[in-house]
N, C-alpha and C. Protein backbone atom coordinates (compact mmCIF):
# COMPACT_ATOMS: atom_id res chain seq x y z
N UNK A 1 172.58 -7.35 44.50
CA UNK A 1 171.49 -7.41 45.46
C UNK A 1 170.95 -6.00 45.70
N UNK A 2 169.60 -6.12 45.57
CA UNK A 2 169.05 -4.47 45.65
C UNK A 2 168.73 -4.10 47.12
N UNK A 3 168.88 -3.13 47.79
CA UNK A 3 168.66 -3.19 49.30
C UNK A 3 167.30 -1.74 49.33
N UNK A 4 166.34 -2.15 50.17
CA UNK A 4 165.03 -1.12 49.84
C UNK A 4 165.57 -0.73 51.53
N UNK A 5 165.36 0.63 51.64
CA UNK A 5 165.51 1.35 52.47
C UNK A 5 164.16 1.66 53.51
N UNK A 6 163.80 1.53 54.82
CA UNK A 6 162.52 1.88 55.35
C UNK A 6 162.94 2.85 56.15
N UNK A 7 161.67 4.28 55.68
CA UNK A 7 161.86 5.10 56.28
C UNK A 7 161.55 4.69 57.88
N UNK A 8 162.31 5.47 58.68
CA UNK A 8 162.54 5.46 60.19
C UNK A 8 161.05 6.96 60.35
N UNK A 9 160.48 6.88 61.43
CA UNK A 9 159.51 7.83 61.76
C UNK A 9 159.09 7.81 63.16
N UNK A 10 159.79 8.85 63.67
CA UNK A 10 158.89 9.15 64.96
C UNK A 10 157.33 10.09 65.03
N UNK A 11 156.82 9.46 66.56
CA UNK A 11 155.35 10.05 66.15
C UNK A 11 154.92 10.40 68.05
N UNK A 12 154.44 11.43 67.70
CA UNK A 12 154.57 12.43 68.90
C UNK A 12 152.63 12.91 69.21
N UNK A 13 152.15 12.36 70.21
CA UNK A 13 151.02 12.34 70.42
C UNK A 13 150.71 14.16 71.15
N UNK A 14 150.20 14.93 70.57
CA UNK A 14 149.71 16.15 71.59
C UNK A 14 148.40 15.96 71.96
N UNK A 15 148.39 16.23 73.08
CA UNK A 15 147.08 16.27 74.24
C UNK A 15 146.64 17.69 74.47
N UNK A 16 146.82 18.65 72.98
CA UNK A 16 146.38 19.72 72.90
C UNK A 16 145.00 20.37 71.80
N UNK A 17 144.06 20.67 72.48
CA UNK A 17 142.73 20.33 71.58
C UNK A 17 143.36 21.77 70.35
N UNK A 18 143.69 21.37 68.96
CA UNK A 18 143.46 22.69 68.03
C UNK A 18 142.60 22.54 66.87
N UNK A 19 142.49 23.49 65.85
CA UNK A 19 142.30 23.03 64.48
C UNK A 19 142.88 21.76 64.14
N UNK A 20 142.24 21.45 62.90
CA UNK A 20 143.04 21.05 61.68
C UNK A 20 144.55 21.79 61.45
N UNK A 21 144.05 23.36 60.76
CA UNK A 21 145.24 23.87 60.39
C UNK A 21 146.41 24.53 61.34
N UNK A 22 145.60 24.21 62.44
CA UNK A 22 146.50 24.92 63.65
C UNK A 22 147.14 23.92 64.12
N UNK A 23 146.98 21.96 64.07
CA UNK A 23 147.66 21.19 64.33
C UNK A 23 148.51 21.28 63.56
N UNK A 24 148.74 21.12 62.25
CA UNK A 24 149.37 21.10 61.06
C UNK A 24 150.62 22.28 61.29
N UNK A 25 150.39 23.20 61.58
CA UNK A 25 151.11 24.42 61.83
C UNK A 25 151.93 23.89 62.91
N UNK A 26 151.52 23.34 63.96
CA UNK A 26 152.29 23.37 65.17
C UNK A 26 153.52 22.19 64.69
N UNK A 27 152.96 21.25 63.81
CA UNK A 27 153.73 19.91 63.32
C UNK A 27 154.81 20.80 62.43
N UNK A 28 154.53 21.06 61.57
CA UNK A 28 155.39 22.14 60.62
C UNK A 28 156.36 22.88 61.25
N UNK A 29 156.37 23.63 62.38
CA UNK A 29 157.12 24.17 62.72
C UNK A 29 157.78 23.68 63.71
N UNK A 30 157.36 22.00 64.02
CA UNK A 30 158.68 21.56 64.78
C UNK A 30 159.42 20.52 63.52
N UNK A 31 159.37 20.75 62.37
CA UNK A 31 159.80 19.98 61.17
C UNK A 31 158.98 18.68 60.77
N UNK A 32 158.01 18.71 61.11
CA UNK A 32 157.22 17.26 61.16
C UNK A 32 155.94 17.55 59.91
N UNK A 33 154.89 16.45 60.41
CA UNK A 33 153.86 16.94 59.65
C UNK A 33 152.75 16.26 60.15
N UNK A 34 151.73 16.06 59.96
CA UNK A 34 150.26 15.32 60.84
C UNK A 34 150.47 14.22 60.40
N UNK A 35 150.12 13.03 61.05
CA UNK A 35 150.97 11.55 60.57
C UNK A 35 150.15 11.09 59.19
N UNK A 36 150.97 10.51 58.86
CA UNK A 36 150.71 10.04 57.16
C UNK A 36 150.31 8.42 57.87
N UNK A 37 148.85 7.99 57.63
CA UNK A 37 148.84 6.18 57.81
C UNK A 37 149.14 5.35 56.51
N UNK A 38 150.23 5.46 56.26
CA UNK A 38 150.06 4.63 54.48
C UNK A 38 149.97 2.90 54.18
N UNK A 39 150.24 2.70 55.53
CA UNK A 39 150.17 1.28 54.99
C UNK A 39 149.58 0.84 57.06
N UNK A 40 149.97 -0.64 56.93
CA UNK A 40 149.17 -1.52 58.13
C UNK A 40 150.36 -1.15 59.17
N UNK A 41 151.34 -0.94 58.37
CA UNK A 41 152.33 -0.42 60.09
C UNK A 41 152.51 0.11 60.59
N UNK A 42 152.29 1.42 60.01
CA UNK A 42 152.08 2.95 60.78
C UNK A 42 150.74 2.97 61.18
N UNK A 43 149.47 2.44 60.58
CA UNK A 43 148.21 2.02 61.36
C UNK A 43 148.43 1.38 62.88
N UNK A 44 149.52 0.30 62.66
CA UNK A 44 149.69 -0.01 64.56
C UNK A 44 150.82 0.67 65.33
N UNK A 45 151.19 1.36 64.73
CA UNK A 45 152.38 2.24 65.14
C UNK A 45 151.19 2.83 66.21
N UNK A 46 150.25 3.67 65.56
CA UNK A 46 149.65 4.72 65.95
C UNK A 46 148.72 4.52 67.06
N UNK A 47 148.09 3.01 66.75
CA UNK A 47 147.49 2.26 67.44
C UNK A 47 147.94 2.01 68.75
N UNK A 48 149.34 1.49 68.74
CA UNK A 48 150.03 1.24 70.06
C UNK A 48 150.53 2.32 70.74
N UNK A 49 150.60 4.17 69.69
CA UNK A 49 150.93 5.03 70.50
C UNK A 49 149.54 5.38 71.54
N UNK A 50 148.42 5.03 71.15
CA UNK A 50 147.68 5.83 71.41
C UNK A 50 146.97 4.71 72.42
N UNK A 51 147.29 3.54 72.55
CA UNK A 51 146.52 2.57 73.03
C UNK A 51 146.52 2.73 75.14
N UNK A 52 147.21 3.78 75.48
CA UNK A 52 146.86 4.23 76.88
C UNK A 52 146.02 5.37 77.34
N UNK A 53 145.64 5.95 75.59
CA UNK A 53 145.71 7.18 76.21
C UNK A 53 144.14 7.16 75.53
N UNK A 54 143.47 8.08 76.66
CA UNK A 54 141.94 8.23 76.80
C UNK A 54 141.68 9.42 75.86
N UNK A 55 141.39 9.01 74.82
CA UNK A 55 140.82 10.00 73.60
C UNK A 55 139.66 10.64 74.20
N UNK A 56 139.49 11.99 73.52
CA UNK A 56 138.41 12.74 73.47
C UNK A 56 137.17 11.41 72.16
N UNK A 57 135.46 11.89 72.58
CA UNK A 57 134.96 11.39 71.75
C UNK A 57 135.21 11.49 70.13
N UNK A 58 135.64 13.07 70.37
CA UNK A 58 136.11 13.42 69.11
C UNK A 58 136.89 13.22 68.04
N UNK A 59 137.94 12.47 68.53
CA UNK A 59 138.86 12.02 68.15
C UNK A 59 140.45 12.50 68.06
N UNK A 60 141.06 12.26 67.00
CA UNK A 60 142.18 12.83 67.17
C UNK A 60 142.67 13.27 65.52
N UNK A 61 143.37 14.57 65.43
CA UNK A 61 143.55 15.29 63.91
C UNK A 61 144.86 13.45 62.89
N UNK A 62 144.74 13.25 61.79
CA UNK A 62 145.86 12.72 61.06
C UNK A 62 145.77 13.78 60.02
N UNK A 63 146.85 13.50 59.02
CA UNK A 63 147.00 14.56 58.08
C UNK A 63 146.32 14.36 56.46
N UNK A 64 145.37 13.87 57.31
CA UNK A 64 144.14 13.73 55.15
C UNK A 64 143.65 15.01 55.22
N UNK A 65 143.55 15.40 54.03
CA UNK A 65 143.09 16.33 53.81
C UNK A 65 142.09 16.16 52.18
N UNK A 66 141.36 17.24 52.09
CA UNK A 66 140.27 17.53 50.61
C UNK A 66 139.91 18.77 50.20
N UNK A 67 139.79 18.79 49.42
CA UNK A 67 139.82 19.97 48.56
C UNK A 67 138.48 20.48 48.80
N UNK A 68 138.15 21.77 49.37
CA UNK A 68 137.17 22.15 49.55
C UNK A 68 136.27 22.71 48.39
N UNK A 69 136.75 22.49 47.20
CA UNK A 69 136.07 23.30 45.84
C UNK A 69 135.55 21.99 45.21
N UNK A 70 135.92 21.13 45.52
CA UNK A 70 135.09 19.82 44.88
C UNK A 70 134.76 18.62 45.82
N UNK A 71 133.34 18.47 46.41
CA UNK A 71 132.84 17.22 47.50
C UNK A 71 133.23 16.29 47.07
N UNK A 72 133.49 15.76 45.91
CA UNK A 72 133.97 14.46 45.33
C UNK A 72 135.73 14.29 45.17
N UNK A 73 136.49 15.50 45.28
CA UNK A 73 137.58 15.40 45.82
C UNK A 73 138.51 14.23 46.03
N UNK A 74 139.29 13.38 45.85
CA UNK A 74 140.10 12.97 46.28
C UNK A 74 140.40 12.91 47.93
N UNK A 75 140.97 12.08 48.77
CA UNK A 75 141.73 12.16 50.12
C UNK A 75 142.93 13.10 49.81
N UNK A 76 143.59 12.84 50.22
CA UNK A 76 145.14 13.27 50.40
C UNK A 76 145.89 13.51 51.49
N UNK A 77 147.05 12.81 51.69
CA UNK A 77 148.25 13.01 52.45
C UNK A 77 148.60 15.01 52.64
N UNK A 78 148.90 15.23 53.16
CA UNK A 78 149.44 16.64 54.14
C UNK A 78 150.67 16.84 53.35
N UNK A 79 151.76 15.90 52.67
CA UNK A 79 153.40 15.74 52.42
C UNK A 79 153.70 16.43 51.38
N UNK A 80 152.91 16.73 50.09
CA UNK A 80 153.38 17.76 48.90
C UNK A 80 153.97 16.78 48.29
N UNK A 81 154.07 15.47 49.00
CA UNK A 81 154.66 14.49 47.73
C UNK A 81 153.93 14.38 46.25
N UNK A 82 154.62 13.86 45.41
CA UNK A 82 153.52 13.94 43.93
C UNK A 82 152.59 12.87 44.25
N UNK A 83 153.16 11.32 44.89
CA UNK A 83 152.19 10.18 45.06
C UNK A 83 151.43 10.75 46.36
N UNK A 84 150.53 11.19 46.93
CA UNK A 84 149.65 11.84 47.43
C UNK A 84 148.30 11.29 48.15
N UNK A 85 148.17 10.98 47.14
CA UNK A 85 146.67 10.11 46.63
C UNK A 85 146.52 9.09 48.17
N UNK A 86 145.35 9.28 48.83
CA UNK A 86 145.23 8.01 49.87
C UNK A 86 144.76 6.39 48.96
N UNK A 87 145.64 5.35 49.27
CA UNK A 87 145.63 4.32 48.90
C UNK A 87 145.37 3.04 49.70
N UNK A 88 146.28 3.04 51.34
CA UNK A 88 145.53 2.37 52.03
C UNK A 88 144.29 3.34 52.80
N UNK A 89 143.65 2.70 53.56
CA UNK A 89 142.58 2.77 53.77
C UNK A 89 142.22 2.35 55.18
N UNK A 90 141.51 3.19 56.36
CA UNK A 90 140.82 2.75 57.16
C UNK A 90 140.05 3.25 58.04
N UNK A 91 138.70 3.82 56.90
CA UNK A 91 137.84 4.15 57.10
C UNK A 91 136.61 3.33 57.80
N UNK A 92 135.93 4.44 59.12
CA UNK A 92 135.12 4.23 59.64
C UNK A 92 133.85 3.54 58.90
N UNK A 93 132.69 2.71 59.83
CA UNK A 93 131.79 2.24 58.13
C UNK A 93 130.89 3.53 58.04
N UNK A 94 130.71 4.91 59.09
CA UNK A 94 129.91 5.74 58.98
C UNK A 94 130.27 6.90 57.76
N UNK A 95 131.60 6.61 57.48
CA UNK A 95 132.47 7.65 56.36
C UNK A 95 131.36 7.56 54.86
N UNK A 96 130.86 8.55 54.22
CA UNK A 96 131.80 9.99 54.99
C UNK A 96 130.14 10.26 56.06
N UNK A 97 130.78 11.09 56.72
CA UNK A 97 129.58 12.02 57.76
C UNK A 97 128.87 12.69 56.80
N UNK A 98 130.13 13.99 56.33
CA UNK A 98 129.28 14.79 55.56
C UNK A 98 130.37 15.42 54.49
N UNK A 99 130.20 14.65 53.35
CA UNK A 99 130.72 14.71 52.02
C UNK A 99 131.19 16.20 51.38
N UNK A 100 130.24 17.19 51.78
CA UNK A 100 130.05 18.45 51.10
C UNK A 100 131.06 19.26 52.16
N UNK A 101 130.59 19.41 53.50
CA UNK A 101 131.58 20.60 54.54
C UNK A 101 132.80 19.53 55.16
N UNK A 102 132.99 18.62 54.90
CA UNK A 102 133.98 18.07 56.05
C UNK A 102 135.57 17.90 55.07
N UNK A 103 135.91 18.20 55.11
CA UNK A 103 137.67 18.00 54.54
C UNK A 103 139.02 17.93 55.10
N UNK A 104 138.52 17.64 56.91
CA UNK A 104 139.76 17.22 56.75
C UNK A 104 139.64 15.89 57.76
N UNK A 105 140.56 15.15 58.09
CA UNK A 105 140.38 13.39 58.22
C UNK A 105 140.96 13.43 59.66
N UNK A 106 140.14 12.67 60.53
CA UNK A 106 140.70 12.45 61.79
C UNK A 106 140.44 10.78 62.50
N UNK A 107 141.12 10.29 63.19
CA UNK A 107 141.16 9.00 63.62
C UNK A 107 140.04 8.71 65.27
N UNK A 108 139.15 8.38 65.37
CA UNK A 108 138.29 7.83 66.41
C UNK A 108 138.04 6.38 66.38
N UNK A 109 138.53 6.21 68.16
CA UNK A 109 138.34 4.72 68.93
C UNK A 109 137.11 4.16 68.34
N UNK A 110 136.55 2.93 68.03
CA UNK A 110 135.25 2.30 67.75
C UNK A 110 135.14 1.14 68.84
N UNK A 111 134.11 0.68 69.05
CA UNK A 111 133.80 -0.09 70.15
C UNK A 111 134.35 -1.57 70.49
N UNK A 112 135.46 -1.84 69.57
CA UNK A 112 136.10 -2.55 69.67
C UNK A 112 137.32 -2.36 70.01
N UNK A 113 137.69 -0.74 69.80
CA UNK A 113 139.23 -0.33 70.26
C UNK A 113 139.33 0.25 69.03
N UNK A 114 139.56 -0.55 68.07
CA UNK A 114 140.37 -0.21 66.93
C UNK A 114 140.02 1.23 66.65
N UNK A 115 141.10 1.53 65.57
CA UNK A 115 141.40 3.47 65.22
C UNK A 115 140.47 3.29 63.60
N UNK A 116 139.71 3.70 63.52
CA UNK A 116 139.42 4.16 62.04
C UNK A 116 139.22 5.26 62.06
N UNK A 117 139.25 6.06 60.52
CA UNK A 117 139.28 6.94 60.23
C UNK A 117 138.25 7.81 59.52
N UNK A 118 137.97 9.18 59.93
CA UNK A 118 136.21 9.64 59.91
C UNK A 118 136.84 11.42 59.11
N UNK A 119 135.78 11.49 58.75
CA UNK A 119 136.17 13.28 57.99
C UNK A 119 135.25 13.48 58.99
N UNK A 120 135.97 15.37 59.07
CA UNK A 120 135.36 16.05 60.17
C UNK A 120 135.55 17.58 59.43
N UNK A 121 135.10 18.77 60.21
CA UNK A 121 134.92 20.11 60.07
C UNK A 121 136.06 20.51 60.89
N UNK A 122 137.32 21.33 59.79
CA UNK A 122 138.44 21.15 60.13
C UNK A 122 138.63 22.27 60.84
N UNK A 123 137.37 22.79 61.44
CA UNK A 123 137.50 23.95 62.61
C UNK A 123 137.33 23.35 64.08
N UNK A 124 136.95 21.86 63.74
CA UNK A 124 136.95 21.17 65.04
C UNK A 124 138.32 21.32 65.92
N UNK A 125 138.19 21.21 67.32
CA UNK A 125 139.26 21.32 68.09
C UNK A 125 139.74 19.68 68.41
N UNK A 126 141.02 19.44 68.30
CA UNK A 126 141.29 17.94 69.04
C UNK A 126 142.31 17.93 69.06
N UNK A 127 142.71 17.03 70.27
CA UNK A 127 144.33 16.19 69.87
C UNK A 127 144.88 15.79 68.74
N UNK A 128 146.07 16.02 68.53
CA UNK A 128 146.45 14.67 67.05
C UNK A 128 148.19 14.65 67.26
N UNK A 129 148.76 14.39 66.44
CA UNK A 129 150.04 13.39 66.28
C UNK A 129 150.75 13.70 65.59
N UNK A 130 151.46 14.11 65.54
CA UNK A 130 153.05 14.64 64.57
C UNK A 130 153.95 13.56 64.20
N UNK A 131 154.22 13.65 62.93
CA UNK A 131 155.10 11.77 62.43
C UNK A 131 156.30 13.04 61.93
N UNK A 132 157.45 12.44 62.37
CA UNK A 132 158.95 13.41 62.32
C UNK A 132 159.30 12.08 61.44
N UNK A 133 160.01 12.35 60.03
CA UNK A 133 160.74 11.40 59.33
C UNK A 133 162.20 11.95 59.55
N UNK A 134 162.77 10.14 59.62
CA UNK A 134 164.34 10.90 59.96
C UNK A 134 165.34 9.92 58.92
């Protein structure tokens, strides 16, 4: 009998407006990293962390990121894993904003509640979320 293992992940909401790379930094150096959404359960994980708490319009930092040398770029996960590549999906229907300057990915409320996900100018300031794998 084969037994599949699920990673365990805590996820830690800051109510501190920074960068992109200055969230990322702050996640990093408490061993964490900007939350990875890879599939529909860490989508309501995040959902239910965040479901009291009064977002900025702006939204809030996750850890996609793009390559600023090519607009057509790929997504990508924050993790340095080799599988990388964003696969699920849950993008805003306005995505992208702006294809050419925006590279890095952040999560905003839509008028139904739900969290989708929007590229932004990763000098923007916002809240975001640290996912600790244990």
């Amino acid at each position: 009998m084969e037994l599949h293992s699920v990673p365990i992940y805590y996820l830690h909401y800051f109510n501190k407006s920074k960068s992109w790379i200055n969230a990322l930094e702050i996640c990093k150096s408490r061993g964490s990293n900007l939350v990875h959404i890879t599939n529909q359960t860490v989508q309501a994980d995040v959902t239910q962390l965040l479901a009291n708490v009064e977002l900025p319009c702006g939204g809030v930092w996750i850890g996609l990121e793009r390559s600023i040398f090519e607009w057509s770029a790929p997504w990508l996960w924050t993790s340095g894993d080799v599988d990388k590549v964003v696969k699920y999906r849950e993008w805003h229907s306005c995505f992208p904003l702006n294809p050419i300057n925006y590279h890095c990915g952040k999560m905003v409320r839509v008028g139904n509640g739900e969290l989708k996900w929007l590229d932004a100018s990763c000098h923007q300031e916002l809240p975001f979320i640290c996912q600790d794998l244990h």
